[in-house]
C-alpha atoms as a PDB file:
ATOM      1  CA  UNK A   1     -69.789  68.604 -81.601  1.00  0.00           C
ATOM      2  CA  UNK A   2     -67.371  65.968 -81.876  1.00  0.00           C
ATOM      3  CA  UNK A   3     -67.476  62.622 -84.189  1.00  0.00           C
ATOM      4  CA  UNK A   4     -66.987  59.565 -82.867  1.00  0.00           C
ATOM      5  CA  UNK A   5     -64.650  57.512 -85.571  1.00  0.00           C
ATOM      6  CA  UNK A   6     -65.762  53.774 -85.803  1.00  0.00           C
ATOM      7  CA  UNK A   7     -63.072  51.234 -87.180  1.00  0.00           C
ATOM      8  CA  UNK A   8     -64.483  49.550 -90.823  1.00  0.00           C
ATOM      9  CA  UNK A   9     -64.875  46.273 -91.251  1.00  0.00           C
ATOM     10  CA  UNK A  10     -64.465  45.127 -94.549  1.00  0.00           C
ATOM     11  CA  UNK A  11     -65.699  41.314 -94.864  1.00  0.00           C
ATOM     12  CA  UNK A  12     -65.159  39.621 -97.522  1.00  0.00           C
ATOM     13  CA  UNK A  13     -65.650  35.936 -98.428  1.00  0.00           C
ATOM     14  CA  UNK A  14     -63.888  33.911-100.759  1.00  0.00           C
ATOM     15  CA  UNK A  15     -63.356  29.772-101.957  1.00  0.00           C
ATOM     16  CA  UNK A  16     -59.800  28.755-102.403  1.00  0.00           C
ATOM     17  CA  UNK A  17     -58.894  25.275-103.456  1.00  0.00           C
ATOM     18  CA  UNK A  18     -56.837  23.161-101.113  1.00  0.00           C
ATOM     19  CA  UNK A  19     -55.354  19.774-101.500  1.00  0.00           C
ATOM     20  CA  UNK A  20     -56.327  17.396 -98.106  1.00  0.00           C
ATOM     21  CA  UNK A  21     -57.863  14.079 -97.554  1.00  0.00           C
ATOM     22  CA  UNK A  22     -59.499  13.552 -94.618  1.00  0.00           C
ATOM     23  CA  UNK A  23     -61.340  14.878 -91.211  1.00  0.00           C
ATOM     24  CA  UNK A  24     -57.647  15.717 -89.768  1.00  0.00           C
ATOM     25  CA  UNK A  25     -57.192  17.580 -93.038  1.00  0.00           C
ATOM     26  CA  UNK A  26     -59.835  19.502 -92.170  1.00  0.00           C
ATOM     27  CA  UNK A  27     -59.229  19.837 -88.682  1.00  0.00           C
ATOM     28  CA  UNK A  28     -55.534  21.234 -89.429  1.00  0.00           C
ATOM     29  CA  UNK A  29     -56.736  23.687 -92.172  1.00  0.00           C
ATOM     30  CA  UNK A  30     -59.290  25.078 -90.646  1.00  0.00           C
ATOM     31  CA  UNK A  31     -57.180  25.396 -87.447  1.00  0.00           C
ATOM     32  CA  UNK A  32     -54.422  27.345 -89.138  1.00  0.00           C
ATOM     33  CA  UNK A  33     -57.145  30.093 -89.274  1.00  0.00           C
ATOM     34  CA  UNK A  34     -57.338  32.045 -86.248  1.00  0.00           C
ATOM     35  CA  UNK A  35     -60.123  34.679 -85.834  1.00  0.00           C
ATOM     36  CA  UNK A  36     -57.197  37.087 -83.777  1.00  0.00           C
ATOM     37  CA  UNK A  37     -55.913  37.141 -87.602  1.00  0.00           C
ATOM     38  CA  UNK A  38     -59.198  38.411 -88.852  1.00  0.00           C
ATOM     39  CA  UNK A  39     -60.636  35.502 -90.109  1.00  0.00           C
ATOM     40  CA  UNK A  40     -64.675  35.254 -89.320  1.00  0.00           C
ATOM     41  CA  UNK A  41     -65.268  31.921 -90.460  1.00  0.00           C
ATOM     42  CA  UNK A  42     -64.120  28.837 -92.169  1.00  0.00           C
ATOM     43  CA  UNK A  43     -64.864  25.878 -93.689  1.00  0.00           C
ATOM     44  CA  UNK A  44     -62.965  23.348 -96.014  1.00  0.00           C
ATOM     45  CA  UNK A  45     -65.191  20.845 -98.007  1.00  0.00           C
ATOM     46  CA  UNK A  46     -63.418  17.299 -97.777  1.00  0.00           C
ATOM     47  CA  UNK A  47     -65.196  15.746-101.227  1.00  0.00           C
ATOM     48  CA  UNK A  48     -65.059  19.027-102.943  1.00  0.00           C
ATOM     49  CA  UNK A  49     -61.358  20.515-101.204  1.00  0.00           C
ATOM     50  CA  UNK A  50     -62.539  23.877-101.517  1.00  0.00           C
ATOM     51  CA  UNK A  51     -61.918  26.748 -98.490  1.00  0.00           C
ATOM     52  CA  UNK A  52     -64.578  29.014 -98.002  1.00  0.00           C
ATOM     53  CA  UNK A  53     -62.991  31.539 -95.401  1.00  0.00           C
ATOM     54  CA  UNK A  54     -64.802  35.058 -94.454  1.00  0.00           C
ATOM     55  CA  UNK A  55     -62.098  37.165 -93.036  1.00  0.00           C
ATOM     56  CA  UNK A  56     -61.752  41.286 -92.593  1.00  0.00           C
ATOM     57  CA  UNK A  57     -59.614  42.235 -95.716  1.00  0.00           C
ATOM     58  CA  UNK A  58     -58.225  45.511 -93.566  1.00  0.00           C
ATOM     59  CA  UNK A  59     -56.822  42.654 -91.501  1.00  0.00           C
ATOM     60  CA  UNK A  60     -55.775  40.108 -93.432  1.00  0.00           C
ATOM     61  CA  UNK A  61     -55.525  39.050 -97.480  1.00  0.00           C
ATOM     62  CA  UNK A  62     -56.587  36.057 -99.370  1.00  0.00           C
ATOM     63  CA  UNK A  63     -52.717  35.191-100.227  1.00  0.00           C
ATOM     64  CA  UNK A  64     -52.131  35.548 -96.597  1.00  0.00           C
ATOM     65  CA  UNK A  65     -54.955  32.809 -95.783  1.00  0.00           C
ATOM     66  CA  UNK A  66     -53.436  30.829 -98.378  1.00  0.00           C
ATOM     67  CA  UNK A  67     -50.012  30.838 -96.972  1.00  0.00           C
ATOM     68  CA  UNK A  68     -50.998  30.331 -93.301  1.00  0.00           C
ATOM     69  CA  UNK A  69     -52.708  27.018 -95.017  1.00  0.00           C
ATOM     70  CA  UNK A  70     -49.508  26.140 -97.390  1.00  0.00           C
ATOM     71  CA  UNK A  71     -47.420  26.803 -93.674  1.00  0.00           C
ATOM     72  CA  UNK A  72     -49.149  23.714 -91.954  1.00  0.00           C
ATOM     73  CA  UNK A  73     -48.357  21.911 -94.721  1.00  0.00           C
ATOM     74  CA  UNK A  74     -51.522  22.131 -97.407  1.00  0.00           C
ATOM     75  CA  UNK A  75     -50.916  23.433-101.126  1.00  0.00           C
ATOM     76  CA  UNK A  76     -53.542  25.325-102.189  1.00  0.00           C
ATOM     77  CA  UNK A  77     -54.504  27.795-105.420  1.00  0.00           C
END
């Protein structure tokens, strides 16, 4: 009998603040996040500036996430 071993997941979800104005804010953040990095989803708040990103934490970490948005040119907590 053999066992089959299935990759884990580990999704996690977290809010980090980050510093934009506008709809191409948005547009650049949330396009800094690709899902081939292990993000799920993402969405910044405009009014509020707050990141809400679900990603797979055996793929990727929440300082990672931050510096791919602080790369395109966003400072964020």
């Amino acid at each position: 009998m053999s066992m089959t071993m299935v990759a884990q997941t580990t999704k996690k979800t977290d809010t980090i603040k980050v510093y934009g104005n506008c709809e191409m804010c948005k547009a650049t953040i949330e396009g800094a996040l690709k899902k081939k990095d292990g993000i799920i989803s993402k969405k910044w708040d405009v009014k509020a500036k707050l990141l809400t990103v679900t990603y797979d934490s055996g793929k990727i970490t929440i300082k990672q996430i931050g510096q791919k948005v602080a790369d395109v040119g966003y400072d964020n907590e």
